[in-house]
Protein backbone atom coordinates (compact mmCIF):
# COMPACT_ATOMS: atom_id res chain seq x y z
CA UNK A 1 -47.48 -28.49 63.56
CA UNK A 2 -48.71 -31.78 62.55
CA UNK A 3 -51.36 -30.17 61.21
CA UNK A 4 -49.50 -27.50 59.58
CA UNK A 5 -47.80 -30.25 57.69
CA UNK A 6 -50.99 -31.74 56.47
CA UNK A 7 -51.67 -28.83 54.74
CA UNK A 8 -48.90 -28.04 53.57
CA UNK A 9 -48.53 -31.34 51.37
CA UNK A 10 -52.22 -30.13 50.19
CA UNK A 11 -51.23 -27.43 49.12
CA UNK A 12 -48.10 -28.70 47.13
CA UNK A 13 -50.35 -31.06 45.21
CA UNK A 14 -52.16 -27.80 44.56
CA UNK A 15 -49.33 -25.56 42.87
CA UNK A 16 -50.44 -26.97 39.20
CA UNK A 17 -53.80 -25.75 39.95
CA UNK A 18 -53.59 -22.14 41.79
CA UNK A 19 -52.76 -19.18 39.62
CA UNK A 20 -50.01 -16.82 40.95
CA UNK A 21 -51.43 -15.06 44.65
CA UNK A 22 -49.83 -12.94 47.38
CA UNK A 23 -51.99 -15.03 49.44
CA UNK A 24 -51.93 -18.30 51.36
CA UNK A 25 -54.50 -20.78 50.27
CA UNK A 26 -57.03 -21.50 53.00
CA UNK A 27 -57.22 -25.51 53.94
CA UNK A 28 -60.57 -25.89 51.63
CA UNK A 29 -58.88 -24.29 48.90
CA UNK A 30 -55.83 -26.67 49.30
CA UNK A 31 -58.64 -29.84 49.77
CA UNK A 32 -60.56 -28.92 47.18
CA UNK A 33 -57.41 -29.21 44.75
CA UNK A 34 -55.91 -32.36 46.28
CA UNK A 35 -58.86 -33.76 45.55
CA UNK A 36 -58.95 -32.46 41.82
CA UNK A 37 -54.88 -34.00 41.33
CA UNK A 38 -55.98 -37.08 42.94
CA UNK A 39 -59.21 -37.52 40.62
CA UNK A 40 -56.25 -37.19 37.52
CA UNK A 41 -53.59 -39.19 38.66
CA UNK A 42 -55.88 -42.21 40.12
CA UNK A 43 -56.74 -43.31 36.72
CA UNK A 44 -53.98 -42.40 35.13
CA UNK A 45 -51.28 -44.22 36.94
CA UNK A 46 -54.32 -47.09 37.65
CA UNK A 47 -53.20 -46.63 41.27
CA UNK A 48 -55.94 -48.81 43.71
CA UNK A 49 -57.66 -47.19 46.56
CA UNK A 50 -56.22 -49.98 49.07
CA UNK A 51 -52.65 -48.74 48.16
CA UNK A 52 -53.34 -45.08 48.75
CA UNK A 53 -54.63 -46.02 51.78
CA UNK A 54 -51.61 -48.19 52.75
CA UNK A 55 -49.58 -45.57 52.20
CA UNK A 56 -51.42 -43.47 54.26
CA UNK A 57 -50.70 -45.68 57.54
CA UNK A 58 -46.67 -45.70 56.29
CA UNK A 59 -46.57 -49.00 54.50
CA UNK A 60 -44.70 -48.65 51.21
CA UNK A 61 -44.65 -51.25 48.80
CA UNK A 62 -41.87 -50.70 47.36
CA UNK A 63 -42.89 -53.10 44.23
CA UNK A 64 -46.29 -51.02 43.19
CA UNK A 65 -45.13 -49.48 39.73
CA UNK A 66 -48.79 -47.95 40.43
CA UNK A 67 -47.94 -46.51 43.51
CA UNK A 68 -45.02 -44.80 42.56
CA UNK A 69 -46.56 -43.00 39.12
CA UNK A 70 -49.47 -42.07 40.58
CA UNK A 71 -46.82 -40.04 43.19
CA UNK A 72 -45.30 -39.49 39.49
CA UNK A 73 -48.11 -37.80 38.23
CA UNK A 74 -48.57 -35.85 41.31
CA UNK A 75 -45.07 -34.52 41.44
CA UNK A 76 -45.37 -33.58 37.78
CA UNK A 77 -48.38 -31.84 37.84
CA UNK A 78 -46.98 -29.55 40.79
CA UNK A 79 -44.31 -28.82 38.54
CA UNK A 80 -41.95 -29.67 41.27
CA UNK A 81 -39.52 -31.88 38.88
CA UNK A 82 -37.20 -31.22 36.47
CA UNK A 83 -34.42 -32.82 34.61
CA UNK A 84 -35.59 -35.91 37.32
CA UNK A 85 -34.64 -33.96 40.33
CA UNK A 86 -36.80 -32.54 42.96
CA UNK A 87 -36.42 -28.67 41.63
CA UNK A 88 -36.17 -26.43 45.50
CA UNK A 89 -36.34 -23.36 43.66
CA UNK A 90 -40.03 -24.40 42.07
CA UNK A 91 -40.67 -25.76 46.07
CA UNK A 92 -39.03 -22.70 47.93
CA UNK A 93 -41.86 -20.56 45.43
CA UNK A 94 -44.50 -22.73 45.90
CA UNK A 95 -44.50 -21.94 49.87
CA UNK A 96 -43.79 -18.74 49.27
CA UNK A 97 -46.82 -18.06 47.28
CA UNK A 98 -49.62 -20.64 49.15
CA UNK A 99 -48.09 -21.50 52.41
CA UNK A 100 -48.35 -19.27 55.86
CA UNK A 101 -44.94 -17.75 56.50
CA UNK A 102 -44.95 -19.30 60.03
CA UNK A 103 -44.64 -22.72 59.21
CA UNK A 104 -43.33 -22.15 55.46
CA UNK A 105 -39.70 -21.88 56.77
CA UNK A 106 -39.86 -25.14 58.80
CA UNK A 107 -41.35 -26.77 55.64
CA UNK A 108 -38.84 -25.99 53.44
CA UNK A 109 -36.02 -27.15 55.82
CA UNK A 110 -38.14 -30.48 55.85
CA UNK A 111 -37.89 -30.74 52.14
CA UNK A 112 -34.26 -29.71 51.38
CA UNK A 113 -34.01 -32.75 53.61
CA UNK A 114 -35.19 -34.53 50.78
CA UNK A 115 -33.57 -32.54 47.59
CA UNK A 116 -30.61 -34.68 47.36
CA UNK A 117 -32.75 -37.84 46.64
CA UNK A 118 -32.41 -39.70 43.20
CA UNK A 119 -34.95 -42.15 41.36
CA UNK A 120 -34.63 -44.34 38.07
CA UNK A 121 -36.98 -42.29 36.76
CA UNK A 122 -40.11 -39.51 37.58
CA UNK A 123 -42.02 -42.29 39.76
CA UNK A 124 -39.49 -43.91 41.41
CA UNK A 125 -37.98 -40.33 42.54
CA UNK A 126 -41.23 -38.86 43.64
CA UNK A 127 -42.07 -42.66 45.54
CA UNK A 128 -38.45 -42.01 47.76
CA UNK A 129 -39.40 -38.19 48.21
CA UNK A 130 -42.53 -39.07 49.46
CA UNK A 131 -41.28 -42.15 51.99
CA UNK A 132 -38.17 -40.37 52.97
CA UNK A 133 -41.07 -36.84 53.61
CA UNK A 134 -43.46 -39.19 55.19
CA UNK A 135 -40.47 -40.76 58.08
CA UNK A 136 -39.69 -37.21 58.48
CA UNK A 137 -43.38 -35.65 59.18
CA UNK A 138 -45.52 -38.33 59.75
CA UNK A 139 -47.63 -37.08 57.15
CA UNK A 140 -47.93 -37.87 53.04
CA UNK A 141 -49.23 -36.77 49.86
């Protein structure tokens, strides 16, 4: 399952990227374009390596502006926010479309977990979504 989760946060960074398929993305497919978002938002939110990586182990600076846009960008190029809520119907599809039905269900439970959260603005709301994701699964953008 762990795993499962992995991939499925791939493949959310992914949804900007992936025209409309019947199909679940395979885990290259989803690495490939995690890679691609992260290549974008790095320099444009001027994010540092050493904070991704923080992040990565569960610390969250809750001060790094940086931090939370480049989690910003991410959201927004999923398409995943609107009117500076986390949009479920634009999540629920997402799965739907990339995401294995086996695990999809469990994955969208996880995330309606999370719908309800609020931010100051685009950044700050994806930076909760993503802590309040990541103390739920263990696992991060």
């Amino acid at each position: 399952m762990e795993k499962a989760v992995g991939i499925f946060l791939v493949f959310f960074m992914a949804c900007a990227l992936i025209e409309e398929s019947n199909a679940a993305m395979s885990e290259a497919q989803m690495k490939n374009a995690m890679k691609t978002l992260r290549n974008m938002c790095m320099p444009k939110s001027g994010v540092s390596k050493e904070a991704l990586a923080s992040m990565k182990e569960g610390n969250f600076d809750d001060d790094d502006r940086k931090l939370k846009c480049y989690l910003g960008c991410i959201m927004n190029m999923m398409q995943v926010v609107k009117n500076g809520k986390i949009s479920m119907t634009m999540v629920k599809n997402q799965i739907t479309k990339m995401v294995d039905p086996t695990w999809g269900a469990k994955l969208v439970a996880t995330f309606e977990s999370c719908s309800n959260v609020e931010g100051s603005d685009n950044c700050d709301l994806a930076y909760i979504s993503e802590s309040v994701f990541m103390k739920l699964t263990k696992m991060h953008l």
